[in-house]
PDB file of N, CA and C in Angstrom:
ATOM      1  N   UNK A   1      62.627 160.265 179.336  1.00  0.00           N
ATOM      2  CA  UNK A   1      61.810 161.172 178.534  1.00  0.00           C
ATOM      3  C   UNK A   1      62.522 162.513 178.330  1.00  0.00           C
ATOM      4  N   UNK A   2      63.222 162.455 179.339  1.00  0.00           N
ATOM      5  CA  UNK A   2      64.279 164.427 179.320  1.00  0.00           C
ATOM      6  C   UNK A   2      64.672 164.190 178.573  1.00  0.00           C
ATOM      7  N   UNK A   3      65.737 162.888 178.022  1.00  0.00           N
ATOM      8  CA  UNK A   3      66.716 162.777 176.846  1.00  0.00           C
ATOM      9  C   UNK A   3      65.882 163.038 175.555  1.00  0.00           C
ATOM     10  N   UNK A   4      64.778 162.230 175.566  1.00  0.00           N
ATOM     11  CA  UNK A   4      64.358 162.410 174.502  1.00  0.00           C
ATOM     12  C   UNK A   4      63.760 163.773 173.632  1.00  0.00           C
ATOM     13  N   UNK A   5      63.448 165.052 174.835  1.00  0.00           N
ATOM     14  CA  UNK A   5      62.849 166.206 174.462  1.00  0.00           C
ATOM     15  C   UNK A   5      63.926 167.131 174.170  1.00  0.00           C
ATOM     16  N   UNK A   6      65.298 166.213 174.980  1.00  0.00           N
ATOM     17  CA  UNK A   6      66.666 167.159 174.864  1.00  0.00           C
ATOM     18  C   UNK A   6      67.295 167.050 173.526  1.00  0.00           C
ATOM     19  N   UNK A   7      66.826 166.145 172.536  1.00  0.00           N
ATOM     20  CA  UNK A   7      67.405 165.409 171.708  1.00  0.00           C
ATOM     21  C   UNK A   7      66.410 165.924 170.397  1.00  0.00           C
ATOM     22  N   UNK A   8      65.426 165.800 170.476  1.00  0.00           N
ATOM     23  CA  UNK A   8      64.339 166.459 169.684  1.00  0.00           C
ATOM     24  C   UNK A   8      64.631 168.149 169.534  1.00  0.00           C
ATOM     25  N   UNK A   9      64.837 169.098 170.553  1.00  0.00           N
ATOM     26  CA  UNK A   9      65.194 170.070 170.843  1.00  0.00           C
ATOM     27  C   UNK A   9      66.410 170.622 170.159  1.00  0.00           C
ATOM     28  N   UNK A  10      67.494 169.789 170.022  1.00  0.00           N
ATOM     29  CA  UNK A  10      69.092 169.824 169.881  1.00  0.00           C
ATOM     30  C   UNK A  10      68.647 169.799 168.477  1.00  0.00           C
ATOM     31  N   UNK A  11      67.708 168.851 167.363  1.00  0.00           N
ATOM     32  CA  UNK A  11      67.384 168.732 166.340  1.00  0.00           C
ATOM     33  C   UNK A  11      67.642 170.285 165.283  1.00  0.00           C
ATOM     34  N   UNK A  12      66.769 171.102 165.907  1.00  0.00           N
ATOM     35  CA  UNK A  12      66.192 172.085 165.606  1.00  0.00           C
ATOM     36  C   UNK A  12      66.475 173.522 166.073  1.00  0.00           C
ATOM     37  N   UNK A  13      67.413 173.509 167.193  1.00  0.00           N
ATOM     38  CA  UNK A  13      67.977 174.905 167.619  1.00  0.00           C
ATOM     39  C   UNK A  13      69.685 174.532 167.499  1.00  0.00           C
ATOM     40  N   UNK A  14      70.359 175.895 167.316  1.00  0.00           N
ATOM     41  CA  UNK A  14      71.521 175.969 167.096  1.00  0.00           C
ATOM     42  C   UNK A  14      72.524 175.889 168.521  1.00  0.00           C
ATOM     43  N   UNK A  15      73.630 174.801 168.719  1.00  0.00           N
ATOM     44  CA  UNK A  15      74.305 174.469 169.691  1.00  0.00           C
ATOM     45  C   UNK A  15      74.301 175.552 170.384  1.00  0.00           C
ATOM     46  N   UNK A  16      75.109 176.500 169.808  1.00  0.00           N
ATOM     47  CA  UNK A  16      75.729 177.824 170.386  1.00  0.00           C
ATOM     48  C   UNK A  16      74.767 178.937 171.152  1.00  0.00           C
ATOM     49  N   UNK A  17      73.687 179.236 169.943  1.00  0.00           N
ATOM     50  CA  UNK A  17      73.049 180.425 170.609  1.00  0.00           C
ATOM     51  C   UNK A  17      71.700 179.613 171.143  1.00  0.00           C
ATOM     52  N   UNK A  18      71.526 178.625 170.243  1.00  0.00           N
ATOM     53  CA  UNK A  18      70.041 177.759 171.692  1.00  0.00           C
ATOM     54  C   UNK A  18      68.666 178.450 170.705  1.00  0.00           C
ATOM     55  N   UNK A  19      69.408 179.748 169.782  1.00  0.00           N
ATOM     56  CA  UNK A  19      68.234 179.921 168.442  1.00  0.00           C
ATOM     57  C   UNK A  19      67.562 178.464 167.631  1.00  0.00           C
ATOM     58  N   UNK A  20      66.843 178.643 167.151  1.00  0.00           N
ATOM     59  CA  UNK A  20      66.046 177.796 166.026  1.00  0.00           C
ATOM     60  C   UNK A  20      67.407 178.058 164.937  1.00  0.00           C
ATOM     61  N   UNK A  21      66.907 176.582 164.257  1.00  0.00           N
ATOM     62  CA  UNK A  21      68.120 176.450 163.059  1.00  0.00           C
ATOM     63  C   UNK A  21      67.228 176.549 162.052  1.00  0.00           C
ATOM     64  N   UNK A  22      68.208 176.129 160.951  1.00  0.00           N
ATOM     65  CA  UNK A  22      67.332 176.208 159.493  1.00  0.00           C
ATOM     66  C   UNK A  22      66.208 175.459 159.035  1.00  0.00           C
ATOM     67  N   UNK A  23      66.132 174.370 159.956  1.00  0.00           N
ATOM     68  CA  UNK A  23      65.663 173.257 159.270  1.00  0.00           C
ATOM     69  C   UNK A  23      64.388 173.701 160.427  1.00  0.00           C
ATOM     70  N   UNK A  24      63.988 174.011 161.385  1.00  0.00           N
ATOM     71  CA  UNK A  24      62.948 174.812 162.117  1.00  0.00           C
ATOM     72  C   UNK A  24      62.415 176.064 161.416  1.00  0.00           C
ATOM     73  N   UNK A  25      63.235 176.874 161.025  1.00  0.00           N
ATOM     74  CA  UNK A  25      62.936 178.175 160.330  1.00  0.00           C
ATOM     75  C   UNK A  25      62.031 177.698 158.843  1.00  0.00           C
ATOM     76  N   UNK A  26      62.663 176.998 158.586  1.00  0.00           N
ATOM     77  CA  UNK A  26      61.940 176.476 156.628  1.00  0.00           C
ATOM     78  C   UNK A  26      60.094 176.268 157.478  1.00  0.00           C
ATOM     79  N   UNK A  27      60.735 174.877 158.213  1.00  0.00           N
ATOM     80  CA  UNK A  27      58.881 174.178 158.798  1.00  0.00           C
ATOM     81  C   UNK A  27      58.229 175.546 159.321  1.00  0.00           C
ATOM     82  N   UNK A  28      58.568 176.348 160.121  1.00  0.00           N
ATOM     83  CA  UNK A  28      57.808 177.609 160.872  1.00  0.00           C
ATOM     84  C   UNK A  28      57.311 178.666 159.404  1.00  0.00           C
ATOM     85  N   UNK A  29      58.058 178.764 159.237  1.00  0.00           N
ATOM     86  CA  UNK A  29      57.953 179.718 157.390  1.00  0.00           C
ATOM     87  C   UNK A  29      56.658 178.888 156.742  1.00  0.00           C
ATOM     88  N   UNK A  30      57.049 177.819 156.472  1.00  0.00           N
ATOM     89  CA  UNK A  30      56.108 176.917 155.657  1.00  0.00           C
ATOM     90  C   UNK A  30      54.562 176.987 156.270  1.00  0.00           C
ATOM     91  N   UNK A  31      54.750 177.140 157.305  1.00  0.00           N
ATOM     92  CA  UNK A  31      53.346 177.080 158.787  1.00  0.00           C
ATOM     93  C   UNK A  31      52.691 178.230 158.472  1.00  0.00           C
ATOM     94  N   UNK A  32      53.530 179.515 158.549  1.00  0.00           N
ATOM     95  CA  UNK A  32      53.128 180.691 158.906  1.00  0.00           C
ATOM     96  C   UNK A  32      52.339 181.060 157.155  1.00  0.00           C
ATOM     97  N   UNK A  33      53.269 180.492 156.433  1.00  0.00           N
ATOM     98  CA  UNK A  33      52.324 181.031 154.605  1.00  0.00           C
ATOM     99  C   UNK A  33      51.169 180.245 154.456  1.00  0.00           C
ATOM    100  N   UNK A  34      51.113 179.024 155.193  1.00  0.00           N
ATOM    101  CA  UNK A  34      49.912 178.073 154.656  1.00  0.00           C
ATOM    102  C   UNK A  34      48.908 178.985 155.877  1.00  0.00           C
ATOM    103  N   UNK A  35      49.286 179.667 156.804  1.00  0.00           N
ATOM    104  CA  UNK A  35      48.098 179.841 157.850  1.00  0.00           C
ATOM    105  C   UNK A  35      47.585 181.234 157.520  1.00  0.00           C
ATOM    106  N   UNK A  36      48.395 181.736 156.580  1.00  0.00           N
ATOM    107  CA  UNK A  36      47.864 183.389 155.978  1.00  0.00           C
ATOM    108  C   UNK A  36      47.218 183.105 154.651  1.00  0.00           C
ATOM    109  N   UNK A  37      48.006 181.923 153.805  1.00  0.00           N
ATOM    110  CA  UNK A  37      47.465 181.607 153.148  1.00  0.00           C
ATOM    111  C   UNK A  37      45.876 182.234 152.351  1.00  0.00           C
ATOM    112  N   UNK A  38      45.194 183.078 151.605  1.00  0.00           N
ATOM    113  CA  UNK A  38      44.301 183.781 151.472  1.00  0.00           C
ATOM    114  C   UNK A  38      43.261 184.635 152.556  1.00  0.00           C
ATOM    115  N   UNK A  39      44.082 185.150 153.514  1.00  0.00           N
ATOM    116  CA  UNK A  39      43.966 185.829 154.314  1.00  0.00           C
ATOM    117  C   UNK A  39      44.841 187.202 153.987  1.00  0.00           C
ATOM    118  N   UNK A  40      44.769 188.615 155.121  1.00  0.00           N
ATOM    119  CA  UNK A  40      45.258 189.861 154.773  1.00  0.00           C
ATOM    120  C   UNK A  40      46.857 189.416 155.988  1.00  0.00           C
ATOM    121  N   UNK A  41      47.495 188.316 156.109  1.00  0.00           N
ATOM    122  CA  UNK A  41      48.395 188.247 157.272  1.00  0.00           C
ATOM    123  C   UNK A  41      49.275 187.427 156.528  1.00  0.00           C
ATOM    124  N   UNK A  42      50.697 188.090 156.825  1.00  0.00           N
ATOM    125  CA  UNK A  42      51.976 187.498 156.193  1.00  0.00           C
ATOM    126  C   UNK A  42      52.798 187.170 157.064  1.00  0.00           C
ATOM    127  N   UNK A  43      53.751 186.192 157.626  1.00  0.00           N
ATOM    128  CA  UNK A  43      54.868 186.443 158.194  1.00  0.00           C
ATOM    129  C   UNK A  43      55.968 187.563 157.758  1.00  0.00           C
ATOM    130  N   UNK A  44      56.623 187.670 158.455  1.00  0.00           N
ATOM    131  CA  UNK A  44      57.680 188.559 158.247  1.00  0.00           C
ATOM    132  C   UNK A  44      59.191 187.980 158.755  1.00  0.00           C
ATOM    133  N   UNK A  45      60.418 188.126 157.742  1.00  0.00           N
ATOM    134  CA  UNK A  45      60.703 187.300 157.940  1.00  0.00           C
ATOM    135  C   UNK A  45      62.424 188.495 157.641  1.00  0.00           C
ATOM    136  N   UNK A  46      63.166 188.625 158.976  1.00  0.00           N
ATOM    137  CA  UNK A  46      64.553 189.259 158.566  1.00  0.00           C
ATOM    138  C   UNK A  46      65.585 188.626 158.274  1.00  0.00           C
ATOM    139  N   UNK A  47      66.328 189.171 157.329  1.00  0.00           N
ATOM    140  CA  UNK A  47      67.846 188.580 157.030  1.00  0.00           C
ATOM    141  C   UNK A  47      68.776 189.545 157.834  1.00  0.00           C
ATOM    142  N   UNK A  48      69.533 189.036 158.490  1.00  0.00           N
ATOM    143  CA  UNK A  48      70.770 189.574 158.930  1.00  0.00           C
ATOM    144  C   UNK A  48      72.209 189.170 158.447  1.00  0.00           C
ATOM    145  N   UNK A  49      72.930 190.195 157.897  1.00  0.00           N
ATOM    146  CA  UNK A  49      74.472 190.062 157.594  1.00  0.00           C
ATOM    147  C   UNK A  49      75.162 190.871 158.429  1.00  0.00           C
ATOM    148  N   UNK A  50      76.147 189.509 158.971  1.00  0.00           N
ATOM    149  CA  UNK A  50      77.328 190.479 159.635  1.00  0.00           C
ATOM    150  C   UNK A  50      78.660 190.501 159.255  1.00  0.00           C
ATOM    151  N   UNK A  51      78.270 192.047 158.479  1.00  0.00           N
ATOM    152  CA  UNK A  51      79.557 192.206 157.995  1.00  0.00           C
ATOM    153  C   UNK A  51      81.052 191.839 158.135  1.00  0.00           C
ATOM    154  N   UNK A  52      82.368 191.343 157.393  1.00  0.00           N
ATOM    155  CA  UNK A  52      83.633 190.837 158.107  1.00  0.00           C
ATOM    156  C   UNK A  52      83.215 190.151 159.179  1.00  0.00           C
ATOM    157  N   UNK A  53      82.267 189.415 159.113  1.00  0.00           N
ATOM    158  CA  UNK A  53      82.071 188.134 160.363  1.00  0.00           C
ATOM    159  C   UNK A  53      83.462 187.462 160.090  1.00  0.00           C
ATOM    160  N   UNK A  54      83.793 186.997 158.908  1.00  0.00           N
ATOM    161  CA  UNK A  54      84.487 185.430 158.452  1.00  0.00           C
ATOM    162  C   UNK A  54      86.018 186.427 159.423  1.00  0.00           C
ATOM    163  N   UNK A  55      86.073 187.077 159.079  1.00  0.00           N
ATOM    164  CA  UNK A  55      87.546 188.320 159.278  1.00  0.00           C
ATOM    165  C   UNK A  55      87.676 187.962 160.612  1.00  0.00           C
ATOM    166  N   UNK A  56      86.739 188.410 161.237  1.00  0.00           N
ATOM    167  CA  UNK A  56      86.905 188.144 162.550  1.00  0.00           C
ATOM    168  C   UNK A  56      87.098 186.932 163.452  1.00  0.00           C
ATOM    169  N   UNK A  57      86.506 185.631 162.910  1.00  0.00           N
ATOM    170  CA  UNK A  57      87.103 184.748 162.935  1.00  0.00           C
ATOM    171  C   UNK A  57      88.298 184.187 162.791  1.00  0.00           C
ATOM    172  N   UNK A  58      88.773 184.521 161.655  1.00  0.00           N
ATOM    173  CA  UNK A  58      89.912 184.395 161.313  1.00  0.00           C
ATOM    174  C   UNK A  58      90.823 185.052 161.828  1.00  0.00           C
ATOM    175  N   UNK A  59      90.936 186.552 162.297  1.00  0.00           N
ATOM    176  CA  UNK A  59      92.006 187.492 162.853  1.00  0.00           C
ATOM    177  C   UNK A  59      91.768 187.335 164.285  1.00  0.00           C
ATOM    178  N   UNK A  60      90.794 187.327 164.930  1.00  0.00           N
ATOM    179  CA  UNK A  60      90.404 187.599 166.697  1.00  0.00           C
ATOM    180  C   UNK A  60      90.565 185.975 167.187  1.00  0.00           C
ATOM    181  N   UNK A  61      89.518 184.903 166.223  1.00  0.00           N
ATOM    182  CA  UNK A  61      89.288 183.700 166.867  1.00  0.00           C
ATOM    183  C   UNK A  61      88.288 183.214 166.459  1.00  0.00           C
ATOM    184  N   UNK A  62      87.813 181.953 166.873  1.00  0.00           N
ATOM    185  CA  UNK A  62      86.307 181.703 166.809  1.00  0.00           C
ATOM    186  C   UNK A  62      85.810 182.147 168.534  1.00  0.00           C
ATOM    187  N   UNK A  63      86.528 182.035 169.076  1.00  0.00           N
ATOM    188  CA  UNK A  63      85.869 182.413 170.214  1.00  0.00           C
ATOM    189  C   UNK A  63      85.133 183.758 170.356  1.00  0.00           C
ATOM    190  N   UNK A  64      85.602 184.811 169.862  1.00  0.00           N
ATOM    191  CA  UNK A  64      85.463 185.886 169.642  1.00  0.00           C
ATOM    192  C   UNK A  64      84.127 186.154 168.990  1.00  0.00           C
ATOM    193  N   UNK A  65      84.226 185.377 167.918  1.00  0.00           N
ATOM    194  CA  UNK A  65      83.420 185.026 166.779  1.00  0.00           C
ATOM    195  C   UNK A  65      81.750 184.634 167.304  1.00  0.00           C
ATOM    196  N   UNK A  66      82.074 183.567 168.588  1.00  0.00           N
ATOM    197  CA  UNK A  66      81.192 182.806 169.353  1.00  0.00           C
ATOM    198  C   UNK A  66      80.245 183.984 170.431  1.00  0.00           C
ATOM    199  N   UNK A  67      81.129 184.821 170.837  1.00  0.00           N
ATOM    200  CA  UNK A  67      80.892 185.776 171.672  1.00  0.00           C
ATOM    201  C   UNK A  67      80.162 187.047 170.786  1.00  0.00           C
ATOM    202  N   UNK A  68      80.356 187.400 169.145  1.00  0.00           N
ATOM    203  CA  UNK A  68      79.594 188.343 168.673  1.00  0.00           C
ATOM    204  C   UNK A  68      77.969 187.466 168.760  1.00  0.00           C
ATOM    205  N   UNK A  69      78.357 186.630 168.308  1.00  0.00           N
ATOM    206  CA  UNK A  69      77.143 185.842 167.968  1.00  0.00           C
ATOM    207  C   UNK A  69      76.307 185.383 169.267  1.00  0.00           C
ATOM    208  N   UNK A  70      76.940 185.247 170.567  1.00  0.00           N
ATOM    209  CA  UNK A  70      75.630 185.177 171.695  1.00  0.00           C
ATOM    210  C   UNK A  70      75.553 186.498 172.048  1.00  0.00           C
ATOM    211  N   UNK A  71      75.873 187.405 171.735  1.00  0.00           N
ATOM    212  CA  UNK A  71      75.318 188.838 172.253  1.00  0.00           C
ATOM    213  C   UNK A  71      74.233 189.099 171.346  1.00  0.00           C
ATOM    214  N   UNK A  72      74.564 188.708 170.362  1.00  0.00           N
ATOM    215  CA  UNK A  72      73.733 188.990 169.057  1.00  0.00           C
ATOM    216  C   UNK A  72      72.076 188.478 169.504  1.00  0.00           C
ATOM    217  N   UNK A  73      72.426 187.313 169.497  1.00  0.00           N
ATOM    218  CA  UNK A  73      71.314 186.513 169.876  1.00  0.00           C
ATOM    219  C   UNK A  73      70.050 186.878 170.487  1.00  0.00           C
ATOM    220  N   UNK A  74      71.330 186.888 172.150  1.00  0.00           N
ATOM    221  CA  UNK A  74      70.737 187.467 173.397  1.00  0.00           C
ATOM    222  C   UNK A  74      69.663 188.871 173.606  1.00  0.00           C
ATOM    223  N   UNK A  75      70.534 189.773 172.449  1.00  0.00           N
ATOM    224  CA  UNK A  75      69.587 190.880 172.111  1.00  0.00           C
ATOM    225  C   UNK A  75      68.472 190.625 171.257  1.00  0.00           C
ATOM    226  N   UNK A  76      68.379 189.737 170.218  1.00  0.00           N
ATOM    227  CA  UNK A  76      67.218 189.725 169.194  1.00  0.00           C
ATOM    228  C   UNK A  76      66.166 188.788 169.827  1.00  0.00           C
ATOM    229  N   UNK A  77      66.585 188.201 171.080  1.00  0.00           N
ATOM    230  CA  UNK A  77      65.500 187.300 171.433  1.00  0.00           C
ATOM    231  C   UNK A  77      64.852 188.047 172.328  1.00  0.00           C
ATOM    232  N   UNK A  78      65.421 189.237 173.102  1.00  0.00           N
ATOM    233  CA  UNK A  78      65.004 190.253 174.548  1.00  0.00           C
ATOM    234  C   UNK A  78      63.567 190.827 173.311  1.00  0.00           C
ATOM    235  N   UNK A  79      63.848 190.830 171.817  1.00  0.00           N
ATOM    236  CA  UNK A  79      63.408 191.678 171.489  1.00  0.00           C
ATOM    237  C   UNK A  79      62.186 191.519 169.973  1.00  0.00           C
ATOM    238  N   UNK A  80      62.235 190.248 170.314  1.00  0.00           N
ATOM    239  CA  UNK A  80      61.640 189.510 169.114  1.00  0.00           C
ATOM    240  C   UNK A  80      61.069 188.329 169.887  1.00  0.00           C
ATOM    241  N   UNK A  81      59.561 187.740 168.911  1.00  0.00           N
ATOM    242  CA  UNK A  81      58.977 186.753 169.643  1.00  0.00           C
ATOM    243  C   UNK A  81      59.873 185.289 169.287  1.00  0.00           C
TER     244      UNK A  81
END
């Protein structure tokens, strides 16, 4: 049964940071408009760009790359539901 919740899980969050992926984000989005739906309550929903990400990949590493991105994470989850 672990495999199977580990596997369901892996579906829907991103290898690296263990965040929700896209294909979680669309269904949760989709959830959150049908449940405000003619009500005064919206989701809210941020875009983040990180600037010369690709650069940095390319000049430092992906490792590097791997390491902006779990700090990144690590902070928006301390700080977001």
């Amino acid at each position: 049964l672990a495999t199977i919740e580990r596997l369901l899980h892996d579906a829907v969050h991103d290898n690296l940071t263990g965040l929700p992926n896209r294909q979680l984000f669309v269904d949760r989005l989709g959830a959150g408009l049908a449940f405000g739906a003619g009500k005064d309550w919206r989701p809210t929903v941020i875009a983040i760009n990180l600037d010369r990400f690709k650069h940095v990949n390319e000049s430092v590493g992906h490792s590097a790359g791997d390491s902006i991105l779990l700090t990144l994470s690590r902070r928006l989850s301390r700080l977001l539901r």
